[in-house]
N, C-alpha and C. Protein backbone atom coordinates (compact mmCIF):
# COMPACT_ATOMS: atom_id res chain seq x y z
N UNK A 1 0.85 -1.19 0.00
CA UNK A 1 0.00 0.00 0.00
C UNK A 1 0.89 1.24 0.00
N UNK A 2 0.82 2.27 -0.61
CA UNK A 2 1.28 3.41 -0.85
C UNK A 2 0.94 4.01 0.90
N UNK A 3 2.79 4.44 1.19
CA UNK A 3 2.72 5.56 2.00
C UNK A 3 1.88 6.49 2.34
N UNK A 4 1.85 6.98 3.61
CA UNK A 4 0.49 7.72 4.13
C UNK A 4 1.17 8.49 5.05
N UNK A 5 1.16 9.68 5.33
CA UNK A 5 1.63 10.65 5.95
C UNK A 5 0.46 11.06 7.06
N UNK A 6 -0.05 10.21 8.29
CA UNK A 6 -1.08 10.63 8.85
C UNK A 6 -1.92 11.86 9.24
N UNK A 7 -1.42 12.64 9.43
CA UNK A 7 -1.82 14.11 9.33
C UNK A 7 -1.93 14.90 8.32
N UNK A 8 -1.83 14.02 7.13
CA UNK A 8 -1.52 15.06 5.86
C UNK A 8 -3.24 14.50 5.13
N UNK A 9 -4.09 15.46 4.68
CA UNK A 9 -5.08 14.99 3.71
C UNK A 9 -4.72 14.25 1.73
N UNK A 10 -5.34 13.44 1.91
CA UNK A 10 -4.66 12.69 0.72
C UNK A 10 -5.77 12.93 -1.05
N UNK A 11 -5.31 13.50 -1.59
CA UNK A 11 -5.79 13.48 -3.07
C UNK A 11 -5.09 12.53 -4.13
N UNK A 12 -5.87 11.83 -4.88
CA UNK A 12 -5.60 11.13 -5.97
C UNK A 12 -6.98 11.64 -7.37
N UNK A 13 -5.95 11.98 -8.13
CA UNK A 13 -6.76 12.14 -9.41
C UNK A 13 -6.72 11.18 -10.10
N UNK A 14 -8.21 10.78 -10.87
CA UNK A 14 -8.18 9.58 -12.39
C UNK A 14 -8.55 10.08 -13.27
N UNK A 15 -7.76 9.78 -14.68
CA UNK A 15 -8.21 10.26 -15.53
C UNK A 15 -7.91 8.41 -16.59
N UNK A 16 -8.25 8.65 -17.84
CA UNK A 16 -8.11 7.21 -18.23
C UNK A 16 -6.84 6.84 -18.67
N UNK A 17 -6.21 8.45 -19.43
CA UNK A 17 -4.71 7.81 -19.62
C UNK A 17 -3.33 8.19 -18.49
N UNK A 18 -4.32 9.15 -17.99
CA UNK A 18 -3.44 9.73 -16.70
C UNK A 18 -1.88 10.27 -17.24
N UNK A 19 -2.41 10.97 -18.67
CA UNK A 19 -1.51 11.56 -19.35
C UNK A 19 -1.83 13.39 -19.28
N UNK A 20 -2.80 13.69 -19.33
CA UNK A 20 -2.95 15.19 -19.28
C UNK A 20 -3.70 15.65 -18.17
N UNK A 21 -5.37 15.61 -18.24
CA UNK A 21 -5.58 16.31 -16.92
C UNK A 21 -5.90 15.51 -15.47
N UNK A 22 -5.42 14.60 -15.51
CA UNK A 22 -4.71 13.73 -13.74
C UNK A 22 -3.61 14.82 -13.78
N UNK A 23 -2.61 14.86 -14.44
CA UNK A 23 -1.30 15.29 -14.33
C UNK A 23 -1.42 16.81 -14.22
N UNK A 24 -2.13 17.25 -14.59
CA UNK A 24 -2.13 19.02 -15.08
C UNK A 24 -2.98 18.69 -13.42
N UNK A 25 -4.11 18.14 -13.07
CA UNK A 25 -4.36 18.52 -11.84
C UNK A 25 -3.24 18.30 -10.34
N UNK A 26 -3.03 17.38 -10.70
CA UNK A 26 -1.75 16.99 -9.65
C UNK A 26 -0.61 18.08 -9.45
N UNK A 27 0.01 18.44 -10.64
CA UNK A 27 0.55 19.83 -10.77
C UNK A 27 0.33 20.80 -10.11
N UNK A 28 -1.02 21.55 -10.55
CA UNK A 28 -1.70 22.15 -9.57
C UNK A 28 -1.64 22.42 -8.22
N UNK A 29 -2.40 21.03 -7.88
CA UNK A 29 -2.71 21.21 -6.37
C UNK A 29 -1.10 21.24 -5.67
N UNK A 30 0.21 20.26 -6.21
CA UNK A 30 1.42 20.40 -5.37
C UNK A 30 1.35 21.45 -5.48
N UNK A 31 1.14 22.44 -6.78
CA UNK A 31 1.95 23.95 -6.51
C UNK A 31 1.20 25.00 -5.60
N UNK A 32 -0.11 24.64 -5.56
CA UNK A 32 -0.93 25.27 -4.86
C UNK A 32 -0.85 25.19 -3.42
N UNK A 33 -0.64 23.72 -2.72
CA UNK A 33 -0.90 23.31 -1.66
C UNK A 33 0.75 22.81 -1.21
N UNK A 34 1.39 22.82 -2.00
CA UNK A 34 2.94 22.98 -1.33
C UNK A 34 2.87 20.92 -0.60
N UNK A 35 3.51 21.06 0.72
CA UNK A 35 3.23 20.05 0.88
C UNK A 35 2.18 19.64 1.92
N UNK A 36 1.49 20.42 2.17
CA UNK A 36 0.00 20.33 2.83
C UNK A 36 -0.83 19.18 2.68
N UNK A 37 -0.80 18.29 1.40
CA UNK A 37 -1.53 17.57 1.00
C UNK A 37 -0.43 16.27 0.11
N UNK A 38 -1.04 15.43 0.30
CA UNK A 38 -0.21 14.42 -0.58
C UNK A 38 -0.89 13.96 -1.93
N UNK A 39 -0.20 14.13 -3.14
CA UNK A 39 -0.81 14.22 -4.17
C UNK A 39 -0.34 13.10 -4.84
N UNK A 40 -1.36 12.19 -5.45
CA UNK A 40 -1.49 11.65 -6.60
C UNK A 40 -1.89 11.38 -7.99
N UNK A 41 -1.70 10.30 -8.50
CA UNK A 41 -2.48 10.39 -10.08
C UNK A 41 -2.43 9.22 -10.84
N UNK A 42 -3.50 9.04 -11.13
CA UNK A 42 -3.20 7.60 -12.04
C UNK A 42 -4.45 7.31 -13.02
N UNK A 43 -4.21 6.32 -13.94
CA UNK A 43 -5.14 6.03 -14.90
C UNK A 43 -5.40 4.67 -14.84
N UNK A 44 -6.82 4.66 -15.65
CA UNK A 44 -7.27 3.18 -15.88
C UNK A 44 -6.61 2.39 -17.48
N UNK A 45 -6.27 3.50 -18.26
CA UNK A 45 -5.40 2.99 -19.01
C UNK A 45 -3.77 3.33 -19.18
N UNK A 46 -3.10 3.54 -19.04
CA UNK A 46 -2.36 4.43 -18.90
C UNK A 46 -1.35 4.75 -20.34
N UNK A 47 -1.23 5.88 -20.58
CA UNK A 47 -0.81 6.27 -21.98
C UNK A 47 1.39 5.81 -21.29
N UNK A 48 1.64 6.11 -22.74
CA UNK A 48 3.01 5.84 -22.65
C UNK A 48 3.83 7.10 -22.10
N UNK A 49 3.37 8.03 -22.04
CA UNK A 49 4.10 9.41 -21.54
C UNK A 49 3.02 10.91 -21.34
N UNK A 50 3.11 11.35 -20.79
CA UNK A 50 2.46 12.25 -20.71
C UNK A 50 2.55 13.58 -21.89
N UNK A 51 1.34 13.40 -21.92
CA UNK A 51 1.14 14.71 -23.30
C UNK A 51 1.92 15.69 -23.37
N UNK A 52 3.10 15.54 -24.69
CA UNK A 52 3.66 17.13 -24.59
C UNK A 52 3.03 18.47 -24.48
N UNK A 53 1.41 18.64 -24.82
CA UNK A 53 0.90 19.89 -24.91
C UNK A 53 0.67 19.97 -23.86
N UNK A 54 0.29 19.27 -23.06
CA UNK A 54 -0.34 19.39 -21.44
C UNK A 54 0.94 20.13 -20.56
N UNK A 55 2.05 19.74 -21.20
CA UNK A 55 3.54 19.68 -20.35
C UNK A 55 3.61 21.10 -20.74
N UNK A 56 3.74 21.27 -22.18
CA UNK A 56 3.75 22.89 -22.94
C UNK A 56 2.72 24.00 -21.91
N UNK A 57 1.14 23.81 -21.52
CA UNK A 57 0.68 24.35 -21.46
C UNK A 57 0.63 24.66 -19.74
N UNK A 58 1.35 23.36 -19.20
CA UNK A 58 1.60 23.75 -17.28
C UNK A 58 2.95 24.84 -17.15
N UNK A 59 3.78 24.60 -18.38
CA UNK A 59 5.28 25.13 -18.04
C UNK A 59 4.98 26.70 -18.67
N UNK A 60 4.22 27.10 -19.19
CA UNK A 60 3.10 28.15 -19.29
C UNK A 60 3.02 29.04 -18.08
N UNK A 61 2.95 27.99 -16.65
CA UNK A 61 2.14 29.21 -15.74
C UNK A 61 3.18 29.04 -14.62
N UNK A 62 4.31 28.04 -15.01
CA UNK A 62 5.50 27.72 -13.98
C UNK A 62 5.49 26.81 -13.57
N UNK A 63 4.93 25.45 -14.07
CA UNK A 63 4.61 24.19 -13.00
C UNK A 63 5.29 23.41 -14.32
N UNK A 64 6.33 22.57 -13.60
CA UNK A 64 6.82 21.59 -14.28
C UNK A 64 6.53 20.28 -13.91
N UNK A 65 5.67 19.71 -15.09
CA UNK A 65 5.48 18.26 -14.53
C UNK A 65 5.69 16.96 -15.76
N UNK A 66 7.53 17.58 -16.11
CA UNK A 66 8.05 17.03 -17.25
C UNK A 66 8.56 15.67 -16.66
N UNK A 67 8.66 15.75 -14.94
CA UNK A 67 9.06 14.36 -14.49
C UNK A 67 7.86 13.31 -14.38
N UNK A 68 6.81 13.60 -14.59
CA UNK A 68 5.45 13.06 -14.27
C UNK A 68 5.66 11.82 -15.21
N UNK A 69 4.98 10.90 -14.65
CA UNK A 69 4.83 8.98 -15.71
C UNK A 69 3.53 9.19 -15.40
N UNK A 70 3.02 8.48 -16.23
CA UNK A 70 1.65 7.46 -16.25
C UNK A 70 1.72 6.79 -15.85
N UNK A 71 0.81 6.23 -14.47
CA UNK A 71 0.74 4.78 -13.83
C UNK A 71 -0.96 4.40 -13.74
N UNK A 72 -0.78 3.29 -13.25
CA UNK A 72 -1.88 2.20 -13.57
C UNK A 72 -2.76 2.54 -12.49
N UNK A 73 -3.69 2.64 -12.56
CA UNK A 73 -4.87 2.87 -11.53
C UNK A 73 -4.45 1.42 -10.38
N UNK A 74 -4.05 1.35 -8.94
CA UNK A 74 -4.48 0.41 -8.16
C UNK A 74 -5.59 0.90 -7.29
N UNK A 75 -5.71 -0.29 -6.52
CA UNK A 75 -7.13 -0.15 -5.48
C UNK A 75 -6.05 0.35 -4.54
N UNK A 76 -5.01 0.24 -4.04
CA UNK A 76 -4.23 0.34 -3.00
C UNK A 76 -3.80 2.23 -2.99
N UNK A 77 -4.19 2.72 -4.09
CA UNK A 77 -3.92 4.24 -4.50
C UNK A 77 -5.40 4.63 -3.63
N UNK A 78 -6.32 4.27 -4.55
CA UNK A 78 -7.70 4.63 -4.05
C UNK A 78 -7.89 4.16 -2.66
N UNK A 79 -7.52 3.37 -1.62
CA UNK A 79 -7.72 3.17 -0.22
C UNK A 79 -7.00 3.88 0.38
N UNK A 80 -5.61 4.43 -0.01
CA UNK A 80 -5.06 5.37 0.44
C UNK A 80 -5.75 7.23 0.52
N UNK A 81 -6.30 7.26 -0.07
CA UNK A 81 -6.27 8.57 -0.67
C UNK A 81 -7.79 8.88 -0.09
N UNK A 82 -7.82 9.70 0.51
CA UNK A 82 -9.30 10.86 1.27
C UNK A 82 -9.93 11.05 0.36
N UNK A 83 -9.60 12.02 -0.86
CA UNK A 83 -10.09 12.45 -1.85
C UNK A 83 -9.96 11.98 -3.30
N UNK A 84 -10.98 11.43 -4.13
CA UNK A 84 -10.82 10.69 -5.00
C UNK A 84 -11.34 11.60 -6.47
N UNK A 85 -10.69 12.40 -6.95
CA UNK A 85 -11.26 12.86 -8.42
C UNK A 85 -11.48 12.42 -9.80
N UNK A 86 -12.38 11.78 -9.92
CA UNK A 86 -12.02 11.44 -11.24
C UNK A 86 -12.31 12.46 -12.20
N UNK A 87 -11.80 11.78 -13.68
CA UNK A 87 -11.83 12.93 -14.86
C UNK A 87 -12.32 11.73 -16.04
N UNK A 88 -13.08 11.53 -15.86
CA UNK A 88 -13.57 10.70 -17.87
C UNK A 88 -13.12 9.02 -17.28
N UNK A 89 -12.70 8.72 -16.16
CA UNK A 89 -12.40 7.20 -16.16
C UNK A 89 -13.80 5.95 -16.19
N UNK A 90 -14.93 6.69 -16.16
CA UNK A 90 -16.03 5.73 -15.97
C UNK A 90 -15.72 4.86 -14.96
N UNK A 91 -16.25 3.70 -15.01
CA UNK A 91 -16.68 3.10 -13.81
C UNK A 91 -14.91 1.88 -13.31
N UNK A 92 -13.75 2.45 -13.69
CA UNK A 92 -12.42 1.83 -13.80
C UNK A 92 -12.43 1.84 -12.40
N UNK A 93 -12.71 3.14 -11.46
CA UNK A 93 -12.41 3.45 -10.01
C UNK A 93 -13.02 2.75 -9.06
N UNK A 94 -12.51 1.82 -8.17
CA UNK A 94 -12.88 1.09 -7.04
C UNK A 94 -13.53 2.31 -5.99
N UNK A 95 -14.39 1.67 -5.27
CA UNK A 95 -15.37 2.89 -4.76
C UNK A 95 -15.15 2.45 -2.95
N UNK A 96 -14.94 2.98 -2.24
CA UNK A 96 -14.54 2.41 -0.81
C UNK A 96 -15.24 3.49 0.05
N UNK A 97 -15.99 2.69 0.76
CA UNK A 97 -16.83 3.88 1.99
C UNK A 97 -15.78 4.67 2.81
N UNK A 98 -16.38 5.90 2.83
CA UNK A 98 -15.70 6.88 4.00
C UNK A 98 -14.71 7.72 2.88
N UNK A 99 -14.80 7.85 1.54
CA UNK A 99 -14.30 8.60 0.68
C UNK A 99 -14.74 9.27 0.63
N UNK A 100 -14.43 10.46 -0.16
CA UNK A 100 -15.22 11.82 -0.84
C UNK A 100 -14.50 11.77 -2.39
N UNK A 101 -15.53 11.53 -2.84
CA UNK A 101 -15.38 11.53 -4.27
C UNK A 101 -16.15 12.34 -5.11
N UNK A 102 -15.43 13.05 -6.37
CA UNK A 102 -15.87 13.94 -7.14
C UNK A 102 -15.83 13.65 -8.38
N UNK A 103 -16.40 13.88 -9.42
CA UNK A 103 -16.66 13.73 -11.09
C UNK A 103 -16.34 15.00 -11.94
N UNK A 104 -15.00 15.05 -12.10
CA UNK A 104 -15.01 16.31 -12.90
C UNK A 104 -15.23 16.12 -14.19
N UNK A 105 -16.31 16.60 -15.08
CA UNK A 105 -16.15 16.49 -16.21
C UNK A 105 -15.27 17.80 -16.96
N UNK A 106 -14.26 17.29 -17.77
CA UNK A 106 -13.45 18.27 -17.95
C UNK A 106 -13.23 17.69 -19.65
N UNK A 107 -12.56 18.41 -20.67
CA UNK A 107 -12.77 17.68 -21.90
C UNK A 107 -11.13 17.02 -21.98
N UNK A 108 -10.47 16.10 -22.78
CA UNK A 108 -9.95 15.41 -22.50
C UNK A 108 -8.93 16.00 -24.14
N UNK A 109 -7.58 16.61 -23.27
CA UNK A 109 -6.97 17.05 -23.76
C UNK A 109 -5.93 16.33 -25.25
N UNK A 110 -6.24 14.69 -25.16
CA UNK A 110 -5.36 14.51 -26.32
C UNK A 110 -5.63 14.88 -27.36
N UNK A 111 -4.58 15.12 -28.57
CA UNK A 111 -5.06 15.42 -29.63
C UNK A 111 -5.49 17.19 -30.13
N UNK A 112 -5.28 17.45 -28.81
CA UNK A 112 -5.99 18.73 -29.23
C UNK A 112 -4.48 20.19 -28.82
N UNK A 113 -4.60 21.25 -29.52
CA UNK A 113 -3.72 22.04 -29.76
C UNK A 113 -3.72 23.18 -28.10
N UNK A 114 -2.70 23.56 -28.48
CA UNK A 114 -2.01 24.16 -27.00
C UNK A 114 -3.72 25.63 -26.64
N UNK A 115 -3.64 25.82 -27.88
CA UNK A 115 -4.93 27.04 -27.28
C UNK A 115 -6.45 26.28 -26.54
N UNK A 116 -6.34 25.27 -26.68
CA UNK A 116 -7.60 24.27 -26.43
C UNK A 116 -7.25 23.58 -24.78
N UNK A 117 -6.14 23.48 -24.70
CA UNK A 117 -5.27 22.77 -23.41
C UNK A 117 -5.10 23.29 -22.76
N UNK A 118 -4.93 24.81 -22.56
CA UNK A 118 -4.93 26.28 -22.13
C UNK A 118 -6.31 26.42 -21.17
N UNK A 119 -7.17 26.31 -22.02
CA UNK A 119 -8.49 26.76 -21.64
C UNK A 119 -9.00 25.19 -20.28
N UNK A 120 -8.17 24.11 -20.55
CA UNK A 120 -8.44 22.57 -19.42
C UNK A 120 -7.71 23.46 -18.47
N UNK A 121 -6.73 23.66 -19.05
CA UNK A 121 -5.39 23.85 -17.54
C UNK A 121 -6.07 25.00 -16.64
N UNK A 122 -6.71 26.03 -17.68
CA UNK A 122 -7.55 27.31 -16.44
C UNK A 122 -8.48 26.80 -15.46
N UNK A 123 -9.73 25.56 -16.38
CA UNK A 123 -10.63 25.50 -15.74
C UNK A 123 -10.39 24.04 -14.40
N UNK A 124 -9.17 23.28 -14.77
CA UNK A 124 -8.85 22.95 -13.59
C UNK A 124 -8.03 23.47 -12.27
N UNK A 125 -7.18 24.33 -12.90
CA UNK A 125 -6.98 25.19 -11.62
C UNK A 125 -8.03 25.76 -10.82
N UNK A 126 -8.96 26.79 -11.62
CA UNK A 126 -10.38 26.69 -10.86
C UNK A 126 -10.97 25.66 -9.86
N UNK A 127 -11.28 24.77 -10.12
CA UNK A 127 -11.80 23.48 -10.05
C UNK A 127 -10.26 22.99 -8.69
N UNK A 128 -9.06 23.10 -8.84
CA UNK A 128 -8.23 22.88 -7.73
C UNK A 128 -8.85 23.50 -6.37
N UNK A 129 -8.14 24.85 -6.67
CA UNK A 129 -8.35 25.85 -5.78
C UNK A 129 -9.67 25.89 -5.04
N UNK A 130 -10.64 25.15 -5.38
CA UNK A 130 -12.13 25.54 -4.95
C UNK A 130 -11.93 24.16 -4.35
N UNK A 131 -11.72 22.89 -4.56
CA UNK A 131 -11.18 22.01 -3.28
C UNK A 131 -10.45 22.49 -2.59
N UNK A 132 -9.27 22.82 -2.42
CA UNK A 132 -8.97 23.17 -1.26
C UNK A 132 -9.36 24.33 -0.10
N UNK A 133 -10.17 24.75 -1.25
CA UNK A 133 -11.12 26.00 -0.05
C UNK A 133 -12.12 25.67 0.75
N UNK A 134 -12.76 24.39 0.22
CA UNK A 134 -13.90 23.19 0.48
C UNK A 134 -13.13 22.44 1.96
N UNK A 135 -12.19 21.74 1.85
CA UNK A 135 -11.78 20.37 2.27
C UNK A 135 -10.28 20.53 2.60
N UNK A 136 -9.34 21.03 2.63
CA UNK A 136 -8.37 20.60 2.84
C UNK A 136 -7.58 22.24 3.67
N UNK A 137 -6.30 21.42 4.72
CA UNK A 137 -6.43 22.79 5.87
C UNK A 137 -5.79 23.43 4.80
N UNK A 138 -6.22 25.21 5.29
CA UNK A 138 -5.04 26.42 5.48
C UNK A 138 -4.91 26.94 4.01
């Protein structure tokens, strides 16, 4: 089972390839929430590398998340983790009582050009920031 920092609130994002916005959110919230929170990310499929435009469009606002991989959705991520976001994974995510889980529908950045990836990366920062104003300390 993935490390647990007891006092720390735990986020894990899903997305299906856990190539753009898992990663663009994960980004986020570290840069937002520093180490306040323990951040994850993973997919139900997982792509081979994370989207160069997604990477183009975080290093945009100062967040580098050129070290970021794609990993495999486990149940052992999701039992760890307080907060469970998904993004487009459908029903891939194991569901465990005493979670708080959210459905972001957000549009799903592959394929699509840096002015289009721009407009994900704003509306999940939005969408960050308003969890942690919700749910998580300070």
């Amino acid at each position: 089972m993935p490390d647990r920092a007891p006092d720390k609130p735990s986020v894990l994002f899903v997305c299906v390839h856990n190539a753009g916005r898992s990663q663009m959110a994960a980004g986020w919230l570290t840069h937002l929430a520093g180490d306040r929170v323990e951040v994850r990310s993973a997919g139900s499929a997982p792509a081979e590398q994370v989207n160069p435009v997604a990477v183009e469009a975080m290093a945009e606002v100062g967040i580098d998340i050129t070290a970021a991989r794609p990993k495999v959705l486990s149940v052992d991520a999701v039992e760890a983790s307080d907060v469970v976001i998904t993004m487009g994974c459908g029903d891939a995510c194991p569901i465990f009582p005493g979670k708080r889980y959210e459905d972001w529908q957000l549009d799903d950045p592959a394929g699509q050009d840096i002015d289009a990836v721009r407009l994900i990366r704003d509306d999940i920062r939005s969408r960050v920031e308003k969890l942690l104003g919700e749910s998580l300390p300070g």
